[in-house]
Structures are given as C-alpha cells and as structure tokens.
PDB file of N, CA and C in Angstrom:
ATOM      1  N   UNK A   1       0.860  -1.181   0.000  1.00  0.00           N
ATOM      2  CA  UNK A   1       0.000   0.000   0.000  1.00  0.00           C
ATOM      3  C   UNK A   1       0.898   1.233   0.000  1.00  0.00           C
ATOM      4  N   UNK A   2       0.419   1.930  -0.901  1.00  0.00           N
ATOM      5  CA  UNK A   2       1.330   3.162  -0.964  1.00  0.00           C
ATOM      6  C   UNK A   2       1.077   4.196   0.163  1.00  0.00           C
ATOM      7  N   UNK A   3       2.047   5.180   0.586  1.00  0.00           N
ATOM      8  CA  UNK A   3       1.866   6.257   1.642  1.00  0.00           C
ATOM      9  C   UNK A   3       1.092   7.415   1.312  1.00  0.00           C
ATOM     10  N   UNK A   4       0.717   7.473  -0.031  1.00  0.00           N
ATOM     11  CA  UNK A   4      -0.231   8.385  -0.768  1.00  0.00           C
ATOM     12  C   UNK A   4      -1.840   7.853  -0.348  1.00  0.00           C
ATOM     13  N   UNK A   5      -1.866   6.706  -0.339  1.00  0.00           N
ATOM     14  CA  UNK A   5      -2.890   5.805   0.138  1.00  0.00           C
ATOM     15  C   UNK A   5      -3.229   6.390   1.594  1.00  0.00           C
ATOM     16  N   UNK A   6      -1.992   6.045   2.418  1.00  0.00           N
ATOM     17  CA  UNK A   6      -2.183   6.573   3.897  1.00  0.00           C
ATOM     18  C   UNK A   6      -3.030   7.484   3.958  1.00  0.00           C
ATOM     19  N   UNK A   7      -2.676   8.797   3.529  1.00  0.00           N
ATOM     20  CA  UNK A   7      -3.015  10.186   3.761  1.00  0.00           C
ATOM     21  C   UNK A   7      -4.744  10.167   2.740  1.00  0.00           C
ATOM     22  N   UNK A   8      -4.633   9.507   1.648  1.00  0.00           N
ATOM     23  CA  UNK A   8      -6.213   9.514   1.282  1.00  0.00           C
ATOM     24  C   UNK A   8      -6.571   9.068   2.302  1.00  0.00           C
ATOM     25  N   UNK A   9      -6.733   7.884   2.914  1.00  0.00           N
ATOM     26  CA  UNK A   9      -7.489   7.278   3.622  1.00  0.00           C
ATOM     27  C   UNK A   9      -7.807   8.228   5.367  1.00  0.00           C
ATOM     28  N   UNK A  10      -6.732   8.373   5.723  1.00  0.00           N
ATOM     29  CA  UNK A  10      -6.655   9.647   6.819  1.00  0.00           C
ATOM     30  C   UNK A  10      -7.763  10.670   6.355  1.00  0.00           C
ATOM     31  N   UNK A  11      -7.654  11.391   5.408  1.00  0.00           N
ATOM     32  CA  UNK A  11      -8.357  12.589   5.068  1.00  0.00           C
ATOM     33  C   UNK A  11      -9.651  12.393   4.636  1.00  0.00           C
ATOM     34  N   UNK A  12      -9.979  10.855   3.941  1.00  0.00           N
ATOM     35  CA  UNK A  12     -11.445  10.473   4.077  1.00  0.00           C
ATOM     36  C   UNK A  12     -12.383  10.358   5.181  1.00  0.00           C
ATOM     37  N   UNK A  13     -11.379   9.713   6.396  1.00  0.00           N
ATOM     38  CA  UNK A  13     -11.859  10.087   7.484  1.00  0.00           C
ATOM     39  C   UNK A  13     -12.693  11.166   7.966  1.00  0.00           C
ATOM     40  N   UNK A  14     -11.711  12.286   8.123  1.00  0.00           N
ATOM     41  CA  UNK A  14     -12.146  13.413   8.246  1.00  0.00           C
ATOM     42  C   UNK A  14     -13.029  13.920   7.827  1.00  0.00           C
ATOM     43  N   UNK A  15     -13.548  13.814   6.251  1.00  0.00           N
ATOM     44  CA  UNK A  15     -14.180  14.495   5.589  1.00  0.00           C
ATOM     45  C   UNK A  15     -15.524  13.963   6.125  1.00  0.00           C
ATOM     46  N   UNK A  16     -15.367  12.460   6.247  1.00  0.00           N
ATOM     47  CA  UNK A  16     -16.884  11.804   5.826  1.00  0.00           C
ATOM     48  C   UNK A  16     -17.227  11.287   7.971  1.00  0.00           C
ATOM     49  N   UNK A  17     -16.413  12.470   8.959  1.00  0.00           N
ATOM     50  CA  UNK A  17     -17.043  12.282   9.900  1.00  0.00           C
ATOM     51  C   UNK A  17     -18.582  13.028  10.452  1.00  0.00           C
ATOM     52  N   UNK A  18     -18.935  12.884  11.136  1.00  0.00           N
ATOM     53  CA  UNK A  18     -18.957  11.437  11.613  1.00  0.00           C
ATOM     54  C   UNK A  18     -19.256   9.996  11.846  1.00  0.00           C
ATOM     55  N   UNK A  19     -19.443  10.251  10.736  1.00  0.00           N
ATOM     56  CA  UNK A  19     -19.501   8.439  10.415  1.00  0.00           C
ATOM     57  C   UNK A  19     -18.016   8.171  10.289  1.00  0.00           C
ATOM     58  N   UNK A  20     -17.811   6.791  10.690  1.00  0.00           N
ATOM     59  CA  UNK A  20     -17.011   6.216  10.385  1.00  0.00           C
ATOM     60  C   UNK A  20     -17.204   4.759   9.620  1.00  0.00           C
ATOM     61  N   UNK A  21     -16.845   4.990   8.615  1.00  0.00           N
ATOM     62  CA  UNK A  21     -17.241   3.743   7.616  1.00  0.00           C
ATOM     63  C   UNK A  21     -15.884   2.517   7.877  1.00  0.00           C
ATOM     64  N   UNK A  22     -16.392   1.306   8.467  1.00  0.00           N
ATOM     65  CA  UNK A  22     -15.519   0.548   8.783  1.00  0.00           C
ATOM     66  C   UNK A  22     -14.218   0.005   7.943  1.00  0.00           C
ATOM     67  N   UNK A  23     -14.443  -0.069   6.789  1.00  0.00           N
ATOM     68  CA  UNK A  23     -14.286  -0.459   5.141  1.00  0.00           C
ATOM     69  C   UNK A  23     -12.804   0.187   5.576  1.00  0.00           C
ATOM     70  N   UNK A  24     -12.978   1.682   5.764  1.00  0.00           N
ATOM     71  CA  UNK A  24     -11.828   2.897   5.685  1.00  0.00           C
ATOM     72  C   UNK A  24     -10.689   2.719   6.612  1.00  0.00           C
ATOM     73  N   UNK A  25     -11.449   2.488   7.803  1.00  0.00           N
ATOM     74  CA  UNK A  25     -10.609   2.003   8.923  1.00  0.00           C
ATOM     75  C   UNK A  25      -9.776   0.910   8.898  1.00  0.00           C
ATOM     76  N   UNK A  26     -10.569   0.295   8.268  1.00  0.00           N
ATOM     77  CA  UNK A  26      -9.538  -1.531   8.380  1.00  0.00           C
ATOM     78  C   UNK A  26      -8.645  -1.189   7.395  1.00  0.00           C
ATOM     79  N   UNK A  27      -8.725  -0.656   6.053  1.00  0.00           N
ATOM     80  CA  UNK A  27      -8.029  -0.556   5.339  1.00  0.00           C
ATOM     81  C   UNK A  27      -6.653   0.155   5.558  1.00  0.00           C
ATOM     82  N   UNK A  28      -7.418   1.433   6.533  1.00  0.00           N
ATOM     83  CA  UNK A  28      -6.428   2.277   6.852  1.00  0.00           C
ATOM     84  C   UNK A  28      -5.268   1.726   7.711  1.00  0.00           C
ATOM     85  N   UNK A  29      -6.306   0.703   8.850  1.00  0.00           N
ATOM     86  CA  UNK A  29      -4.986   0.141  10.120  1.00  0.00           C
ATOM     87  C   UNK A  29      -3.927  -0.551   9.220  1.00  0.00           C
ATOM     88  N   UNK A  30      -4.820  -1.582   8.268  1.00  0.00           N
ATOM     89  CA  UNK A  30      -3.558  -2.621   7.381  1.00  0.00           C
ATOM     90  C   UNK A  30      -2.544  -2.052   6.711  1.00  0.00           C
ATOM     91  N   UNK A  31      -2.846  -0.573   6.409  1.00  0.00           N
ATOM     92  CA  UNK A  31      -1.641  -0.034   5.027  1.00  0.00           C
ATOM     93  C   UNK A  31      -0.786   0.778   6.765  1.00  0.00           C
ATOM     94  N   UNK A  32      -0.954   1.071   7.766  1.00  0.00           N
ATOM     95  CA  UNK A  32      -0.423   1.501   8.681  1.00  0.00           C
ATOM     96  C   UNK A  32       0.856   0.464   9.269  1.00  0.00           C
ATOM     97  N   UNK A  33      -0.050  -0.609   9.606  1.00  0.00           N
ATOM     98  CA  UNK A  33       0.717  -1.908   9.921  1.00  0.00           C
ATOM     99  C   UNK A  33       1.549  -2.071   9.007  1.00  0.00           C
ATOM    100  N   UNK A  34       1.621  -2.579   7.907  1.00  0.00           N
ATOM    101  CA  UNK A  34       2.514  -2.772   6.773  1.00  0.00           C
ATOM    102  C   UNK A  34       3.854  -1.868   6.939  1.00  0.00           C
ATOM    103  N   UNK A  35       3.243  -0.571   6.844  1.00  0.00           N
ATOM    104  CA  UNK A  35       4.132   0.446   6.992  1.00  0.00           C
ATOM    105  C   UNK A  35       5.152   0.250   7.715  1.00  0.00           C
ATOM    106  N   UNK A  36       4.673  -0.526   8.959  1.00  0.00           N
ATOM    107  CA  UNK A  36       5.326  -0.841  10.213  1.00  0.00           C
ATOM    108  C   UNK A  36       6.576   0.250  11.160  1.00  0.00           C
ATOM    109  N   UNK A  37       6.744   1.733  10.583  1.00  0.00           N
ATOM    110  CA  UNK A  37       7.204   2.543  11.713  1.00  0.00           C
ATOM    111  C   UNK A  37       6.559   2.709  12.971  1.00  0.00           C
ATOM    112  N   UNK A  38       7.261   3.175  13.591  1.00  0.00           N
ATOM    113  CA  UNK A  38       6.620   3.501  14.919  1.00  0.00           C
ATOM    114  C   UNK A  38       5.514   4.054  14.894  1.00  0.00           C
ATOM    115  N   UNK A  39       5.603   5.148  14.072  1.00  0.00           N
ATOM    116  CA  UNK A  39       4.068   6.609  14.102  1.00  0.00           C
ATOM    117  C   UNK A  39       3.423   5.578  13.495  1.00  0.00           C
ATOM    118  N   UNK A  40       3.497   4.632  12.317  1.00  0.00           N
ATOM    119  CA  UNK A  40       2.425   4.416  11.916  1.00  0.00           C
ATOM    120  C   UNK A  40       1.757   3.320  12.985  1.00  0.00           C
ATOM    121  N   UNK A  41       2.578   2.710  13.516  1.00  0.00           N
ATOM    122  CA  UNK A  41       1.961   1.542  14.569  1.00  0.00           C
ATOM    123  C   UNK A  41       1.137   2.364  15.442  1.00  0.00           C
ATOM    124  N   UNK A  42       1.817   2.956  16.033  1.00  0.00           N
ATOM    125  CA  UNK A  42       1.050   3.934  17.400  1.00  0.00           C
ATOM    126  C   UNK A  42      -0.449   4.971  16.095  1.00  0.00           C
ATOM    127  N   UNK A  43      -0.484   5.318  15.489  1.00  0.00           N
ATOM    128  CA  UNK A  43      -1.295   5.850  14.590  1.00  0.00           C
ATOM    129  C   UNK A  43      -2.418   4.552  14.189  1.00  0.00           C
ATOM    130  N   UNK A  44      -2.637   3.420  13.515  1.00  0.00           N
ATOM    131  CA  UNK A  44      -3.217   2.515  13.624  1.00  0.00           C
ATOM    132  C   UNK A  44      -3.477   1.801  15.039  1.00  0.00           C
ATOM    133  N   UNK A  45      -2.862   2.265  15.914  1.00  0.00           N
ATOM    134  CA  UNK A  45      -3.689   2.084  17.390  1.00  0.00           C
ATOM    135  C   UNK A  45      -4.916   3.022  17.556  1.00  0.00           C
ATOM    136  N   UNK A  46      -4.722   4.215  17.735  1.00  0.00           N
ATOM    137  CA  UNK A  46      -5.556   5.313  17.590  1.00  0.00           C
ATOM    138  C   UNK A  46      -6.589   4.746  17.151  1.00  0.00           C
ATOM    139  N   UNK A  47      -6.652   4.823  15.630  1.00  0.00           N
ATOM    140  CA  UNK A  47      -7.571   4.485  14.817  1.00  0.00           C
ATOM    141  C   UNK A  47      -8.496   3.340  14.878  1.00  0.00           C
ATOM    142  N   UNK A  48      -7.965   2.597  15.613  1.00  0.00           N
ATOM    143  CA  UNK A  48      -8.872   0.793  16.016  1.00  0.00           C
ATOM    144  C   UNK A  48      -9.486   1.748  17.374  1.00  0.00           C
ATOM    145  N   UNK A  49      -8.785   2.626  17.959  1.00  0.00           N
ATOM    146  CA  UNK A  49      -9.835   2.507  18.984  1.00  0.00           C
ATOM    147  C   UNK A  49     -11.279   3.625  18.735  1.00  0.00           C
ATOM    148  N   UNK A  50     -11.141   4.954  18.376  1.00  0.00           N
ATOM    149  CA  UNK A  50     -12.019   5.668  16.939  1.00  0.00           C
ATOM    150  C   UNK A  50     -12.553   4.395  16.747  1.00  0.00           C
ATOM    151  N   UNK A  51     -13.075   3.683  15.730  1.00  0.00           N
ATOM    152  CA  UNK A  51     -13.227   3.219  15.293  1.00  0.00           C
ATOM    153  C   UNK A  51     -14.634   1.842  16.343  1.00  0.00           C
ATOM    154  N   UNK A  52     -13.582   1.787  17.463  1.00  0.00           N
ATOM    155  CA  UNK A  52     -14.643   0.902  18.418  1.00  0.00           C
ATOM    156  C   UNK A  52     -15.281   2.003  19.571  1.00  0.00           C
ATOM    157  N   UNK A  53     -14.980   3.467  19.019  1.00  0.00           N
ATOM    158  CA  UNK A  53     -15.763   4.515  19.733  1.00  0.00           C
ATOM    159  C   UNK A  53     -15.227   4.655  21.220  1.00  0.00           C
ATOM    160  N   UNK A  54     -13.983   4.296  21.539  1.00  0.00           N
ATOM    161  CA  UNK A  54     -13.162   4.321  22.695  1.00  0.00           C
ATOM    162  C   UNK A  54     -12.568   5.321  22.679  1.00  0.00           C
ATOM    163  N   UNK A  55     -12.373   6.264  21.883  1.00  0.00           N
ATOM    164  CA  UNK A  55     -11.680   7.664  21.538  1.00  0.00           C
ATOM    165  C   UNK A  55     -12.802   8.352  20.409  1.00  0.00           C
ATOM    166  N   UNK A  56     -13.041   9.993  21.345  1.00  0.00           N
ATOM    167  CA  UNK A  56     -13.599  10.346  20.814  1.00  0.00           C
ATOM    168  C   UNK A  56     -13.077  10.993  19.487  1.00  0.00           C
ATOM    169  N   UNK A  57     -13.989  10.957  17.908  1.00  0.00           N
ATOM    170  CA  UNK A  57     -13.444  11.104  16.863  1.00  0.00           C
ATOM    171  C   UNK A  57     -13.107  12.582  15.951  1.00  0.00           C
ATOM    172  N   UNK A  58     -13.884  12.950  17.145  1.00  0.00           N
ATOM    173  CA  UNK A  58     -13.627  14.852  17.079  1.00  0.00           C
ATOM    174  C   UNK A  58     -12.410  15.287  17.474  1.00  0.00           C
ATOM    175  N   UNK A  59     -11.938  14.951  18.496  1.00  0.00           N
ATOM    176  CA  UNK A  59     -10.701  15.178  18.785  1.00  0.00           C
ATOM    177  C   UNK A  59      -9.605  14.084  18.569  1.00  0.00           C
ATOM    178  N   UNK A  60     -10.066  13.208  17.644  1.00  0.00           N
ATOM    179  CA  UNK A  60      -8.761  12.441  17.221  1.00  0.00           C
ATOM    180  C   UNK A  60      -8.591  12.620  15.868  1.00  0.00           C
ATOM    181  N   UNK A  61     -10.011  12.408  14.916  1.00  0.00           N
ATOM    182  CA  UNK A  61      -9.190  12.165  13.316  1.00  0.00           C
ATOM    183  C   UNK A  61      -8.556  13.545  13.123  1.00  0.00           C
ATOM    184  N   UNK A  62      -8.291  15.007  13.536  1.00  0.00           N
ATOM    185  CA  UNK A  62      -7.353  15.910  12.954  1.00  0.00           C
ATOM    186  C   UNK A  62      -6.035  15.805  13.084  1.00  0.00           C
ATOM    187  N   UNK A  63      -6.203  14.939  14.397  1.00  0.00           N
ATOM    188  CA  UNK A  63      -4.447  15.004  14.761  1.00  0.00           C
ATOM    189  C   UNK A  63      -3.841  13.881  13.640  1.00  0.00           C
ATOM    190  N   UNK A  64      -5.019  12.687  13.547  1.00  0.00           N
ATOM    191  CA  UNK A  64      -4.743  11.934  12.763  1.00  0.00           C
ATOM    192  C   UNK A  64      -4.398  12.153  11.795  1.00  0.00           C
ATOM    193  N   UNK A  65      -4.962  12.698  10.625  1.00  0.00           N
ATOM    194  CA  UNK A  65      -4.097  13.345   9.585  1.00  0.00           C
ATOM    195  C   UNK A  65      -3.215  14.040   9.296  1.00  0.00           C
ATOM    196  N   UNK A  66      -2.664  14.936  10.418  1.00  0.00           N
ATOM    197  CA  UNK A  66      -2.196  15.360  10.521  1.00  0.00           C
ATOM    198  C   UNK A  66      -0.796  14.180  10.711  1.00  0.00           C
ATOM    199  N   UNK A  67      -0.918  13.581  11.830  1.00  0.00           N
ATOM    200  CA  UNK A  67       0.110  12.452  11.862  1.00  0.00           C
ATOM    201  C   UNK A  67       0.157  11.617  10.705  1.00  0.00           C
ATOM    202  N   UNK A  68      -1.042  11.363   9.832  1.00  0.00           N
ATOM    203  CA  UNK A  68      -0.264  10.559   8.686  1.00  0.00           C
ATOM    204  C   UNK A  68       0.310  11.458   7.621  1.00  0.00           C
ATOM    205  N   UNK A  69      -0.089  12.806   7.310  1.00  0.00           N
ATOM    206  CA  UNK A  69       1.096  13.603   6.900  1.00  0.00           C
ATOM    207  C   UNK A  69       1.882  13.620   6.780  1.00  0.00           C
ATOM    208  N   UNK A  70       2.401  13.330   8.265  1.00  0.00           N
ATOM    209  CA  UNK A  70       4.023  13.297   8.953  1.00  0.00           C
ATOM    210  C   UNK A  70       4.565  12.292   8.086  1.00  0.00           C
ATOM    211  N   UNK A  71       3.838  11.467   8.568  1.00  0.00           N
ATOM    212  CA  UNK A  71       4.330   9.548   8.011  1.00  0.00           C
ATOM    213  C   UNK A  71       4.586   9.314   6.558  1.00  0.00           C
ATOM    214  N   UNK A  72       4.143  10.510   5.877  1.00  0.00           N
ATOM    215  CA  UNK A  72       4.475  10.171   4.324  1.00  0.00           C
ATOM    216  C   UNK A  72       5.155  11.021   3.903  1.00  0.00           C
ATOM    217  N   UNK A  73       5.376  12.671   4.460  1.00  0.00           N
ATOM    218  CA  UNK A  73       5.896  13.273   3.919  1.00  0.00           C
ATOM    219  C   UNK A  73       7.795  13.018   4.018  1.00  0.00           C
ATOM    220  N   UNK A  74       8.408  12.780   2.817  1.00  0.00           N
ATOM    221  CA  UNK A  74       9.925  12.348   2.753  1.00  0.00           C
ATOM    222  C   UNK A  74      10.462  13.137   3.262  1.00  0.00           C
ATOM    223  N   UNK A  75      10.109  14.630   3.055  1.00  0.00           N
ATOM    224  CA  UNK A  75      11.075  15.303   3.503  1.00  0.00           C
ATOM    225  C   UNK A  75      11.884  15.563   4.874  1.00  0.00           C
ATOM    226  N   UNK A  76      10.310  15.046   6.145  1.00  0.00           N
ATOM    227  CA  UNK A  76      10.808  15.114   7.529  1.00  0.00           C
ATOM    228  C   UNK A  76      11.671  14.284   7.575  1.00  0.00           C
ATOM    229  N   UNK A  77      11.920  14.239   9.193  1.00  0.00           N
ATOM    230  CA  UNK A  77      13.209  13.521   9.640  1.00  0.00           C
ATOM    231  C   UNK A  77      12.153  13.014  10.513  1.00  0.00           C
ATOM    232  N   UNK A  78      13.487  11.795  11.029  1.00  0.00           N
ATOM    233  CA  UNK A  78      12.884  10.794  11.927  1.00  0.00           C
ATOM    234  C   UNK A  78      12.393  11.898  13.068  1.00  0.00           C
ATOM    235  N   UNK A  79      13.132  12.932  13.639  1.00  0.00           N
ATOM    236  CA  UNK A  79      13.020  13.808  14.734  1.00  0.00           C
ATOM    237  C   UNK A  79      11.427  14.251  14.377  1.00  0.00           C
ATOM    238  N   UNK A  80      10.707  14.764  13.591  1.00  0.00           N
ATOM    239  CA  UNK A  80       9.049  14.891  13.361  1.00  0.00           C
ATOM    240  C   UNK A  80       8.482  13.929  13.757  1.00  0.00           C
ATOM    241  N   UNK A  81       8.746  12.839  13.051  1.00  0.00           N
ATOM    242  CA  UNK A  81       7.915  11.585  13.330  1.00  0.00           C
ATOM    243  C   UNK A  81       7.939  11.709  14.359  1.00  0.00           C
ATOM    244  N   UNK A  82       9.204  11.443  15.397  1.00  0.00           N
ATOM    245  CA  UNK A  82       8.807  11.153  16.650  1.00  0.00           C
ATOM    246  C   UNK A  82       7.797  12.228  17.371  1.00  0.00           C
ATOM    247  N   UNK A  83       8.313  13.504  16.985  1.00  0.00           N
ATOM    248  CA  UNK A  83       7.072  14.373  17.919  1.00  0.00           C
ATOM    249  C   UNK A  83       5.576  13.688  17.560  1.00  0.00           C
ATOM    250  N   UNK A  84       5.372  13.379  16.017  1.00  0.00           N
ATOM    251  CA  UNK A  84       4.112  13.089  16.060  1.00  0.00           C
ATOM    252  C   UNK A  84       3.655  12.020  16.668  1.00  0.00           C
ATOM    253  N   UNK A  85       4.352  11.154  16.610  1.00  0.00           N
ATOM    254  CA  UNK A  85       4.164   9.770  17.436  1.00  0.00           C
ATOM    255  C   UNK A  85       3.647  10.233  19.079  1.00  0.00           C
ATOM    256  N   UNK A  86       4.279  11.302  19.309  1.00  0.00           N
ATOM    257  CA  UNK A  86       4.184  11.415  20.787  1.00  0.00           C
ATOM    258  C   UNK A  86       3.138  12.167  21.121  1.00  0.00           C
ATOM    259  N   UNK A  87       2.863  13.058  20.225  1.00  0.00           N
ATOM    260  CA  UNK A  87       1.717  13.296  19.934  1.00  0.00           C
ATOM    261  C   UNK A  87       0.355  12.818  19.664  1.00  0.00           C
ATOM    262  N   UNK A  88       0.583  12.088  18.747  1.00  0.00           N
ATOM    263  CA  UNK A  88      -0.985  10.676  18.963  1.00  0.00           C
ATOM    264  C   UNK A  88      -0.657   9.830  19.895  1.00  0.00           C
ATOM    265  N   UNK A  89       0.363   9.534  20.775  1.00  0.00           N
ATOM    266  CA  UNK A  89       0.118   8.608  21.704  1.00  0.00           C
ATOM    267  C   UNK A  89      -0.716   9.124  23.102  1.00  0.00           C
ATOM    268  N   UNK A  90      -0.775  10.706  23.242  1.00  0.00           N
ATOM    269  CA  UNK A  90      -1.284  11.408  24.063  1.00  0.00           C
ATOM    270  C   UNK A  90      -2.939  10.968  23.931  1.00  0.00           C
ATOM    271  N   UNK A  91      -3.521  10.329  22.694  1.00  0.00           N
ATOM    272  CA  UNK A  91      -4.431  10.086  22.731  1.00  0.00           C
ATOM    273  C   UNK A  91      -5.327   8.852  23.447  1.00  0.00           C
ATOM    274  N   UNK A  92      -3.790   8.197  23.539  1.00  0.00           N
ATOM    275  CA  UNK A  92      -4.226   6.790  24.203  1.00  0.00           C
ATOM    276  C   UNK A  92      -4.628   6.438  25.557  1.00  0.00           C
ATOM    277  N   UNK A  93      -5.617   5.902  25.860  1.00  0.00           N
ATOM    278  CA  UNK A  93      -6.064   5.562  27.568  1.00  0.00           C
ATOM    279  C   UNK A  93      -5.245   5.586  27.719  1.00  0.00           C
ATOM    280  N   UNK A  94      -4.913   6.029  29.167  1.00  0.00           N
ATOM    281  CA  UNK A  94      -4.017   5.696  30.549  1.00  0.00           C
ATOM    282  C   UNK A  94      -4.048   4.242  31.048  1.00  0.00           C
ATOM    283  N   UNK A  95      -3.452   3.385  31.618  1.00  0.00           N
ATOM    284  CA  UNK A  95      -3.894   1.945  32.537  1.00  0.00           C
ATOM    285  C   UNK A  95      -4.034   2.965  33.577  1.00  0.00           C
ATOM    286  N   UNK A  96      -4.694   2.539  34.339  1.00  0.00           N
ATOM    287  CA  UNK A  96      -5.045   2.533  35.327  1.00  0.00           C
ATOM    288  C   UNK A  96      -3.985   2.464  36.489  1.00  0.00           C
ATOM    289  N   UNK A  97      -3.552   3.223  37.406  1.00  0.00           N
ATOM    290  CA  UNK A  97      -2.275   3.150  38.223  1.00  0.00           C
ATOM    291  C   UNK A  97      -2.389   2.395  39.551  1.00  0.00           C
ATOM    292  N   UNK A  98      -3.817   2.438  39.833  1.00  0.00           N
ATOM    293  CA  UNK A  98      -3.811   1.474  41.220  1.00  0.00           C
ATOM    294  C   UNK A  98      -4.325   2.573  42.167  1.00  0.00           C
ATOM    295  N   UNK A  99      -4.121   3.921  42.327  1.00  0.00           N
ATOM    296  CA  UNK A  99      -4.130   5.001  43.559  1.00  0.00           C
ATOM    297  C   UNK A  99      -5.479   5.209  43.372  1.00  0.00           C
ATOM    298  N   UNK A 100      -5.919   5.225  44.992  1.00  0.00           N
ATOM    299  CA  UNK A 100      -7.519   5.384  44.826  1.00  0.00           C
ATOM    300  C   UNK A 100      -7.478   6.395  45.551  1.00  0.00           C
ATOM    301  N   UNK A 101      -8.242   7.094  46.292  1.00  0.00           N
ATOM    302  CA  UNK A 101      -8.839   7.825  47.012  1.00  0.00           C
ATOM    303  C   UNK A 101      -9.022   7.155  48.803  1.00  0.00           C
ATOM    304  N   UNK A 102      -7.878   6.737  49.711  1.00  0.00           N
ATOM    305  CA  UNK A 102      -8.334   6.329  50.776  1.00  0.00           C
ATOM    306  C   UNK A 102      -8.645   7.441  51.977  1.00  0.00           C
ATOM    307  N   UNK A 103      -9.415   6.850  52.325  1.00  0.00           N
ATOM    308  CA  UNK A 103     -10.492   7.219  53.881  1.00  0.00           C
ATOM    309  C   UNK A 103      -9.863   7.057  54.861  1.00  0.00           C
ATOM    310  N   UNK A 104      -9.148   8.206  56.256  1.00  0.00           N
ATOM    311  CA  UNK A 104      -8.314   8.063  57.026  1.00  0.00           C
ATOM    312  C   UNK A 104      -9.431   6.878  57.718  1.00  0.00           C
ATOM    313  N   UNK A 105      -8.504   6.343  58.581  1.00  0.00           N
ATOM    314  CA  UNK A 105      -8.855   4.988  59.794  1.00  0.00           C
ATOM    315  C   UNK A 105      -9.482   5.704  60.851  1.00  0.00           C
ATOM    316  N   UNK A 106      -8.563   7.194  61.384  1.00  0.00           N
ATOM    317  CA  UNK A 106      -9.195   7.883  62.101  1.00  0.00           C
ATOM    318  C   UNK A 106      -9.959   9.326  62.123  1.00  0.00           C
ATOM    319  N   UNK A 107     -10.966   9.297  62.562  1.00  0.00           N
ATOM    320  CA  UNK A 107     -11.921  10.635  62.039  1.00  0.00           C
ATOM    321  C   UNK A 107     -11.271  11.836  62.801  1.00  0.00           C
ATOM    322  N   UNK A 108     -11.171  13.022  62.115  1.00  0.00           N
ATOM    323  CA  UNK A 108     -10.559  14.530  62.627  1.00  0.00           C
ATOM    324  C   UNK A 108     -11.015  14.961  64.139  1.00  0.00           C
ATOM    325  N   UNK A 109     -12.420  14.631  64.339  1.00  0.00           N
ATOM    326  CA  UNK A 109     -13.012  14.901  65.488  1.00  0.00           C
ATOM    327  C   UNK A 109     -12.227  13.639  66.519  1.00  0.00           C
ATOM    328  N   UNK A 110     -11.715  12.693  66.356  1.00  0.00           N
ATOM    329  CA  UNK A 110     -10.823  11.918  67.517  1.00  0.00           C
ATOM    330  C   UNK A 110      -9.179  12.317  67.770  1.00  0.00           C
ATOM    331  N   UNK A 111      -9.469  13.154  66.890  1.00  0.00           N
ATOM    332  CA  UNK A 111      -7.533  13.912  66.970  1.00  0.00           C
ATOM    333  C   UNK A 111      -7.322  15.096  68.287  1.00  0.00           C
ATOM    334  N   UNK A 112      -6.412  15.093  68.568  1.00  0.00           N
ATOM    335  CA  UNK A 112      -6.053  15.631  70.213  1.00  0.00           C
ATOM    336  C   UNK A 112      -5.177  16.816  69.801  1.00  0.00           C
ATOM    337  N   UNK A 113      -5.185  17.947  69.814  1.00  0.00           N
ATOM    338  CA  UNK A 113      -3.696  18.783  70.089  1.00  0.00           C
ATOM    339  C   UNK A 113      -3.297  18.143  70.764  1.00  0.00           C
ATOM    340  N   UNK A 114      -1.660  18.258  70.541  1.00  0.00           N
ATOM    341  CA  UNK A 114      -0.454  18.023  71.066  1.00  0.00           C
ATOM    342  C   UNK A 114       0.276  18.922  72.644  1.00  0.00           C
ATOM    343  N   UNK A 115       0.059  18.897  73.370  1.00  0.00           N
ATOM    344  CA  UNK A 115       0.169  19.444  74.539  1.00  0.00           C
ATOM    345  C   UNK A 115       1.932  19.645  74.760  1.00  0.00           C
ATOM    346  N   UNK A 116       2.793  20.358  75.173  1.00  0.00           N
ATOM    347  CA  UNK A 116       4.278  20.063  75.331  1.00  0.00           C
ATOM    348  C   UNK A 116       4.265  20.450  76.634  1.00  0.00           C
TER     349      UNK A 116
END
C-alpha cells in the first residue's frame, strides 16, 4: 500500500465524519501496519480505537491526519515523526495506576492537640 494511500485514507476520514465507515478504517490500520514505523503503529492504534468509539473522533481524526502527513511526507526527519508519534500517543487511555482515594482509619473529630 502506498503512503499516498495513507493520507487519502486519513483525510477520508475526516471528511466523511462522523460516520465512520468501517471499510476505511480496516483498510487504513492494514496499510499503517505494513508500513510498520513507529508513528504508523502507534497511529493505527488510535484508529482501532475511533473506530470501536473508545476515543472520541472529534478530537482524534485531525491530529490523525495530521500524523499521517508526517508519516508520508519524505522530507521530515525521523526527529518529526517522533514528535508526532508522541503526539498521537497522548491520545491513548491511561492503565489505570492502582491510587484510589483512601479514607483516614481515624476521624478529625478523635484527633487531640499536642500538649508540650
């Protein structure tokens, strides 16, 4: 799949949101994958999740094209890519870290000033 391909398919996106026509997407993740750089891997992540409505598509397909831009245009350097990469990865859920919100053991009203 050509990288001219990429960027149609990116910019169809856009045009024809919000719908997302599945057809576009799959096509789009496979010519991404293939591609197999980094931006495009992390960029076909994005897009599977768009796609299963896990990321909203208003605030993802611009960056998206914008990042497959990146990904085709020869002239950048690896140093772009990476911003863009780091850039659509900002889009991606967080895991989950574990830190909740705990409830002291003891209530404020059982606390004593300290007397010296």
């Amino acid at each position: 799949m050509s990288r001219e391909r990429i960027e149609e398919l990116s910019t169809r996106l856009v045009r024809e949101a919000p719908a997302i026509d599945p057809a576009v997407t799959d096509e789009l993740i496979q010519s991404l994958r293939a591609n197999g750089a980094p931006l495009a891997l992390s960029i076909a992540r994005v897009v599977e999740l768009v796609a299963d409505h896990l990321i909203d598509a208003g605030i993802a397909l611009p960056a998206l094209a914008m990042a497959c831009s990146t990904l085709v245009d020869a002239r950048l350097t690896e140093r772009e890519r990476e911003a863009a990469r780091n850039e659509i990865e900002t889009l991606l859920p967080v895991p989950e870290t574990g830190v909740r919100f705990v409830v002291p053991d003891v209530p404020v009203g059982a606390l004593k000033k300290r007397t010296n």
